[in-house]
Protein backbone atom coordinates (compact mmCIF):
# COMPACT_ATOMS: atom_id res chain seq x y z
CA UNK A 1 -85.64 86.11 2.87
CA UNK A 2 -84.22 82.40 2.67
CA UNK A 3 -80.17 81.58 1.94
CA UNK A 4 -80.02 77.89 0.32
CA UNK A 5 -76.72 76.16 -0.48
CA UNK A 6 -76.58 75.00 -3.99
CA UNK A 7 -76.43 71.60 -4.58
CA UNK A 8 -73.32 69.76 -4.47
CA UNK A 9 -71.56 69.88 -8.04
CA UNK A 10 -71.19 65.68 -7.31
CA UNK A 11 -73.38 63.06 -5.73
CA UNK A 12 -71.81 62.06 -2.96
CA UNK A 13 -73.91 59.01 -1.96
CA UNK A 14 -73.72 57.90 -5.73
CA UNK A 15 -69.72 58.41 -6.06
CA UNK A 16 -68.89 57.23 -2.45
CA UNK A 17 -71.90 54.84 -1.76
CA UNK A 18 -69.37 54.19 1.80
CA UNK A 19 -70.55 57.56 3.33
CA UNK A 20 -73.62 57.18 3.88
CA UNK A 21 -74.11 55.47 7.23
CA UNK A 22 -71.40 58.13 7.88
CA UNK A 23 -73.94 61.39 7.00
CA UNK A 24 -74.96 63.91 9.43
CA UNK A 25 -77.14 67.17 9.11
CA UNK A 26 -76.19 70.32 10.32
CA UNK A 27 -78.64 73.67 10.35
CA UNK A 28 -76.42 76.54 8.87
CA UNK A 29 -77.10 79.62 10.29
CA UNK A 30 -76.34 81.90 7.68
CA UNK A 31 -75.87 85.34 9.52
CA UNK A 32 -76.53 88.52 8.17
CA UNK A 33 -75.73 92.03 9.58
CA UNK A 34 -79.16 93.39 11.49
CA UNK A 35 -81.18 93.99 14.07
CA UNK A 36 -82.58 91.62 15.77
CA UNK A 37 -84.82 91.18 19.09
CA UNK A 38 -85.28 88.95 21.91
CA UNK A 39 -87.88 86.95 20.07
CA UNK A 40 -85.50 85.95 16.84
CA UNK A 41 -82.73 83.65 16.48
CA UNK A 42 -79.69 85.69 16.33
CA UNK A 43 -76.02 86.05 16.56
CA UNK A 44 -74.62 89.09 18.52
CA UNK A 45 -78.12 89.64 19.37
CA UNK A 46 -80.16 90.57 22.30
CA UNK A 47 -81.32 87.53 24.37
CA UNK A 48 -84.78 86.45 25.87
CA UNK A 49 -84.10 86.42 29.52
CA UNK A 50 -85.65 84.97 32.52
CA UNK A 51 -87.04 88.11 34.22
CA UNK A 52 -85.61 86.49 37.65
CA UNK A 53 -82.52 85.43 36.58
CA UNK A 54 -79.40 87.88 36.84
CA UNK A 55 -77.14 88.19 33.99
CA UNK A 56 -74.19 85.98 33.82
CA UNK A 57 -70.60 87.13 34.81
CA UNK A 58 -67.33 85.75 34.26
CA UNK A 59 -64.98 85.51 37.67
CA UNK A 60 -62.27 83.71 36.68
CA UNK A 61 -58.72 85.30 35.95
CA UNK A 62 -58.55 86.20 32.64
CA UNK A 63 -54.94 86.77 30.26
CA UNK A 64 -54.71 89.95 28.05
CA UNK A 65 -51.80 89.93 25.67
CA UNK A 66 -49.71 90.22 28.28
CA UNK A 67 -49.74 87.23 30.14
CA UNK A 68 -48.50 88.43 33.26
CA UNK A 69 -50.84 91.45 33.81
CA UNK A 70 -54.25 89.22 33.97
CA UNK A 71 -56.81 90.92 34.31
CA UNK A 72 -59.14 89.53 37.36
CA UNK A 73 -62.50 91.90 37.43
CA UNK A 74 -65.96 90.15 37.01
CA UNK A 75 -66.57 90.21 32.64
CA UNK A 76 -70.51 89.90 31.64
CA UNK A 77 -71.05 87.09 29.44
CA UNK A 78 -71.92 88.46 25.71
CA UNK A 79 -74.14 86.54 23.61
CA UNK A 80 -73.38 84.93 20.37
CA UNK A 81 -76.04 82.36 19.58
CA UNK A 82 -79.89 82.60 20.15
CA UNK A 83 -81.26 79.88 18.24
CA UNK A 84 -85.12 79.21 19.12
CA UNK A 85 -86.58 75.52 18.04
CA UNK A 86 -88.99 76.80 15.24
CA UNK A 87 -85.69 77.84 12.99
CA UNK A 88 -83.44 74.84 13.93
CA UNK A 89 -84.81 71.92 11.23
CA UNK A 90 -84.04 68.50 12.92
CA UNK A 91 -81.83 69.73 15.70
CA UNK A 92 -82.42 67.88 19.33
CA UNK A 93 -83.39 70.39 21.44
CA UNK A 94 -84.58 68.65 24.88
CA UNK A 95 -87.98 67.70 25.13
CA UNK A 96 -88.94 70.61 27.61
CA UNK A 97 -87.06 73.62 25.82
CA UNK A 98 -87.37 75.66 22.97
CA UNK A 99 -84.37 78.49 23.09
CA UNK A 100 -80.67 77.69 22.84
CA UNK A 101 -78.70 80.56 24.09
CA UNK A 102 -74.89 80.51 24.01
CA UNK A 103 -72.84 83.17 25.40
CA UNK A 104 -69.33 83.40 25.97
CA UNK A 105 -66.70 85.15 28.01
CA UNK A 106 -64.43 88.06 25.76
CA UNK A 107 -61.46 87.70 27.40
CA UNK A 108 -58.72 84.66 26.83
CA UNK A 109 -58.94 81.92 29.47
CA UNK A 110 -55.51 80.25 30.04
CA UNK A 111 -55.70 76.65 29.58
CA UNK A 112 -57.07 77.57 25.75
CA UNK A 113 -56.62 80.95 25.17
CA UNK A 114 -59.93 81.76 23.87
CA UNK A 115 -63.15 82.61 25.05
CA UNK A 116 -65.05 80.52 27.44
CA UNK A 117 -68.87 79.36 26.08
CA UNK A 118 -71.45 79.02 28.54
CA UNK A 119 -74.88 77.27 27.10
CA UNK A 120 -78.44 77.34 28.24
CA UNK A 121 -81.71 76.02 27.41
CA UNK A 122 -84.48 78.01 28.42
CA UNK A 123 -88.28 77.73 27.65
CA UNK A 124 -90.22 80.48 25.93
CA UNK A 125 -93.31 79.61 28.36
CA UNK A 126 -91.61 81.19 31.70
CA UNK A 127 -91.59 84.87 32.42
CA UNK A 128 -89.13 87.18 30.60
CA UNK A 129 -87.91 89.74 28.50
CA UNK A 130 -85.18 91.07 26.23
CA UNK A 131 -82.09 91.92 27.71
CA UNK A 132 -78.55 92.99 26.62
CA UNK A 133 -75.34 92.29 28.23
CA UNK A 134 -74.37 94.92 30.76
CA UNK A 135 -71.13 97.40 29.75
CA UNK A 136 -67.95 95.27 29.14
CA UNK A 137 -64.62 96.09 30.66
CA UNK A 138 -62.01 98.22 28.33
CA UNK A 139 -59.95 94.47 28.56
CA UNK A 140 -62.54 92.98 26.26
CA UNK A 141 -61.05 91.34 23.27
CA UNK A 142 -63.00 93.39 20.53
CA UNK A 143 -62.42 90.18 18.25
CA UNK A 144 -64.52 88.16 20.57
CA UNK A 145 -67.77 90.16 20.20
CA UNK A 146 -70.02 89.60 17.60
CA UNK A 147 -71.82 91.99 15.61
CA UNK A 148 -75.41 91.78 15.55
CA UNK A 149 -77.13 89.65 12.62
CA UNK A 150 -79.87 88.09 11.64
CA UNK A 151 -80.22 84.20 10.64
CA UNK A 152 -81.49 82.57 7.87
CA UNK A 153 -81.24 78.74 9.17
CA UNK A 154 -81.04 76.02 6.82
CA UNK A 155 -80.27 72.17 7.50
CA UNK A 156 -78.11 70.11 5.04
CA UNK A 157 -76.39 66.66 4.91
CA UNK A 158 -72.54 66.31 5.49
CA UNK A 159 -70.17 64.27 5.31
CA UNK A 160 -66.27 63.70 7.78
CA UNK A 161 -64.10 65.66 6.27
CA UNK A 162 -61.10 65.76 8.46
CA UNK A 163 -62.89 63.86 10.87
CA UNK A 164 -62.74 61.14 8.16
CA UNK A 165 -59.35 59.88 9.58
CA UNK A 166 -61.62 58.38 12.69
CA UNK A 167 -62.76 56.08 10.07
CA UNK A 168 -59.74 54.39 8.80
CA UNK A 169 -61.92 51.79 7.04
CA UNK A 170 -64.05 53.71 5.31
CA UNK A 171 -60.63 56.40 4.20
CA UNK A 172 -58.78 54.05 2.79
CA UNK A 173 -61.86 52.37 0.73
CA UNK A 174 -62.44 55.70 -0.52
CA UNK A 175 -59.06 57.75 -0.69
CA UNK A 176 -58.22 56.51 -4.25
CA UNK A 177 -61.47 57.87 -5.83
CA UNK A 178 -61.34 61.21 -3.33
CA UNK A 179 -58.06 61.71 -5.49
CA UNK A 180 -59.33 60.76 -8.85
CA UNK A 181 -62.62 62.73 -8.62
CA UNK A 182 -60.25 66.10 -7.62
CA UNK A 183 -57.82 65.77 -10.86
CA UNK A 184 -60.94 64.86 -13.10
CA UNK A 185 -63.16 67.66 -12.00
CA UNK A 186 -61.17 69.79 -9.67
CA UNK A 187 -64.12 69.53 -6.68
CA UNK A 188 -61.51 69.43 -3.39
CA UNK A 189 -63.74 66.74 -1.26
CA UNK A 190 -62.82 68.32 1.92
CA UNK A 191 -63.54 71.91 0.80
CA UNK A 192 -66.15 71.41 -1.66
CA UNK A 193 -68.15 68.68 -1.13
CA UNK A 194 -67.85 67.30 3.26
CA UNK A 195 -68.50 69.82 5.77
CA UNK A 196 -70.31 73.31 5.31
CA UNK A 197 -68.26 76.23 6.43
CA UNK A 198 -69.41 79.04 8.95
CA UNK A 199 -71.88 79.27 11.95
CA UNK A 200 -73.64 76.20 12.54
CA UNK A 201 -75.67 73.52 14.34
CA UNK A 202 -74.63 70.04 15.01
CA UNK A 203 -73.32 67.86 12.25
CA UNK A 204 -69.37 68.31 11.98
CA UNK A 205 -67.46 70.53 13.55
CA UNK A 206 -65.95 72.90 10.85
CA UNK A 207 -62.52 72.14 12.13
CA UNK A 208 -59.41 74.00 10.41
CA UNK A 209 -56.74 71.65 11.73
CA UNK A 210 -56.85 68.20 13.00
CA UNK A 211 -59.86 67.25 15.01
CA UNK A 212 -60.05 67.20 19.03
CA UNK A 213 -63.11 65.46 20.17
CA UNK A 214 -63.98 65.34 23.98
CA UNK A 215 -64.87 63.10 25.58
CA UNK A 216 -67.90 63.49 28.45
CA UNK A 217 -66.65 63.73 32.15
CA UNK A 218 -69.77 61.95 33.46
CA UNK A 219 -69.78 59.17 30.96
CA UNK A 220 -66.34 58.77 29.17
CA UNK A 221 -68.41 58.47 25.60
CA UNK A 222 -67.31 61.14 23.19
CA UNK A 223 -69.44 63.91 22.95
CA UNK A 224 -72.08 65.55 20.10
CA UNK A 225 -70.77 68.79 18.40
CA UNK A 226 -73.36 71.63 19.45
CA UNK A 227 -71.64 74.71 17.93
CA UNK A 228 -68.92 75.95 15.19
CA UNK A 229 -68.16 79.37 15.79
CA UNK A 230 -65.42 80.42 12.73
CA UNK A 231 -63.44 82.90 12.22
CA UNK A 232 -65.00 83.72 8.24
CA UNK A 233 -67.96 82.07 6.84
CA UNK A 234 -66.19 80.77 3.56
CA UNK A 235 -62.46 81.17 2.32
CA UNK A 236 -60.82 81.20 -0.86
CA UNK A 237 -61.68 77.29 -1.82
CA UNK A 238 -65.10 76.71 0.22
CA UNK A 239 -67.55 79.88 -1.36
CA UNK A 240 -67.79 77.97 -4.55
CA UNK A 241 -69.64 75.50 -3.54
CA UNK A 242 -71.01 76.75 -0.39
CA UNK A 243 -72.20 80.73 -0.79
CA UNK A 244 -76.01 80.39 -0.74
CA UNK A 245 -77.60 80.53 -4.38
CA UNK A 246 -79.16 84.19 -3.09
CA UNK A 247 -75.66 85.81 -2.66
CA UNK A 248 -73.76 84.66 -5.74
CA UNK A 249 -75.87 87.44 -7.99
CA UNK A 250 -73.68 90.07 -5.71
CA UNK A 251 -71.97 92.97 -6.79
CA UNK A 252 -68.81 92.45 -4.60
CA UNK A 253 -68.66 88.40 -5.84
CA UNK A 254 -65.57 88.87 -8.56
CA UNK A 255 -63.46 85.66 -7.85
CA UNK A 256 -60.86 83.99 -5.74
CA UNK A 257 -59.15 87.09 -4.51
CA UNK A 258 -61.83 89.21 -3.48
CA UNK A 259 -64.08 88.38 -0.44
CA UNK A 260 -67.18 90.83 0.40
CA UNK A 261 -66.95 91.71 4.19
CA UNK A 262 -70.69 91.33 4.57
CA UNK A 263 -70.50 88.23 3.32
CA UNK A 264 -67.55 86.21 4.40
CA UNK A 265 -66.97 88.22 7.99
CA UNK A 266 -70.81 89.05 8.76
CA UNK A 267 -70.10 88.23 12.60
CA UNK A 268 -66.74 89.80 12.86
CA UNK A 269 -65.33 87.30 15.16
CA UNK A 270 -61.93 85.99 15.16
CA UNK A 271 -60.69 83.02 16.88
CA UNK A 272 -56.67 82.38 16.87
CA UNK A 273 -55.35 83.01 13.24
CA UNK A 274 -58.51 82.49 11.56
CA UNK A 275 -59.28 79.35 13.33
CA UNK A 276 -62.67 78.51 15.66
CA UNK A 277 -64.34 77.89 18.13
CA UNK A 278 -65.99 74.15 18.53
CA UNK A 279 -68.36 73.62 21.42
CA UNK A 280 -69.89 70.13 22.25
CA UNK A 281 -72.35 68.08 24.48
CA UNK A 282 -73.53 65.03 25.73
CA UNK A 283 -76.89 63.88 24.59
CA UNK A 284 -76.27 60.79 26.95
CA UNK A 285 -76.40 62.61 30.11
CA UNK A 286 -79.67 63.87 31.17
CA UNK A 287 -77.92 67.40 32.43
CA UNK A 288 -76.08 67.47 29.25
CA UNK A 289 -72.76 68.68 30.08
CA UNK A 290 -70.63 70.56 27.71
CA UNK A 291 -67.04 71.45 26.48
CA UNK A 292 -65.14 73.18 24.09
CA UNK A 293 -62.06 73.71 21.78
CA UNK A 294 -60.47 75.72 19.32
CA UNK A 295 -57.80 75.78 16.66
């Protein structure tokens, strides 16, 4: 089974010929509810796991709703992201490793009040097996574990949507025809036509707000968006151009007002009020350190 993004209703390079030097590519995950294994790239799904290596735990204090009754117990990691490098098109793994795992703590850490993301890169060639996160504490937040689905990666070319303010230059050479091509046609540039919505690899964050770039502790030079972890895959502007070509023959697809749950919440995640999750790296650092935020 394969999930392709139609093509954009508008050249983008033709119409804004100032974008280009400004294009990334992302791989777009596309989960679907399922089971997976060890050996696939999943979301929610069991892990391939050094056979030596214990599973990961959380000992920080952690904040339930109420603030002031943390909750300060050891909290297994749970996984959200196996991505191995045969399904990630064009995505720079490190030389030496060929699994991205990402897992995450399910309780609210304080200075964000969201889950905390851990991220390893393993190698397929050392000893080890599938393994599933140990039993979770009752304090879990149930919105901060994914179900389990299969992916269907894809890579495609995108463009700064809100992160187009970093290019002041480049917005105000093209801000005039942004507006002109939305009352001509009605395409929305930064819904229809920038970023792609939903779980994804590198390329632009899928920010809901205004962006919040890090920058890397070891090297002060902002860091390379890994991860987008959304709350929804699509919303009420972004499924027309972005639903894959092999969804929009479904039943359930009826218009604006109506969004199939296996479509639009496959993960079943929820970050904030329907915000994300944005984790990043450093490519520049040979350890490549990481950080995250969320809106």
């Amino acid at each position: 089974m394969t999930h392709r993004t139609p093509a954009r209703p508008v050249n983008i390079e033709e119409v804004f010929p100032e974008l280009v030097p400004l294009r990334r590519h992302t791989v777009r995950l596309h989960p679907r509810p399922g089971q997976p294994s060890g050996t696939d790239s999943s979301v929610g799904g069991p892990l391939w796991w050094p056979s030596t290596e214990p599973w990961p735990v959380c000992t920080e204090v952690h904040f339930e709703i109420d603030a002031y009754h943390p909750y300060d117990g050891e909290v297994p990691l749970v996984p959200i992201v196996q991505v191995w490098r045969r399904d990630a098109p064009g995505f720079p793994f490190p030389e030496d490793r060929d699994i991205l795992q990402i897992l995450w703590c399910p309780l609210d850490h304080n200075e964000l009040e969201c889950p905390r993301p851990q991220v390893y890169w393993r190698s397929s060639e050392a000893a080890g097996s599938e393994r599933k996160p140990p039993p979770l504490p009752d304090a879990a937040e149930q919105d901060y574990i994914p179900a389990p689905c299969l992916v269907y990666p894809e890579q495609v070319a995108e463009y700064p949507s809100w992160d187009l303010e970093m290019y002041r230059d480049t917005r105000a050479a093209v801000r005039d025809r942004i507006d002109q091509l939305r009352e001509n046609t009605g395409w929305h540039y930064q819904y229809h036509l920038s970023t792609a919505p939903g779980i994804k690899l590198g390329g632009y964050p899928g920010w809901s707000q205004e962006p919040v770039w890090p920058d890397c502790e070891s090297c002060g030079q902002r860091m390379d968006h890994l991860l987008t972890v959304p709350s929804e895959e699509y919303d009420s502007e972004t499924w027309r151009t972005w639903l894959p070509l092999q969804d929009r023959s479904a039943p359930a697809i009826r218009g604006d007002d109506y969004y199939p749950t296996a479509l639009f919440e496959p993960v079943g995640v929820r970050i904030g009020r329907s915000g994300g999750l944005y984790i990043f790296e450093c490519r520049r650092c040979p350890h490549r350190p990481t950080a995250h935020e969320h809106d």
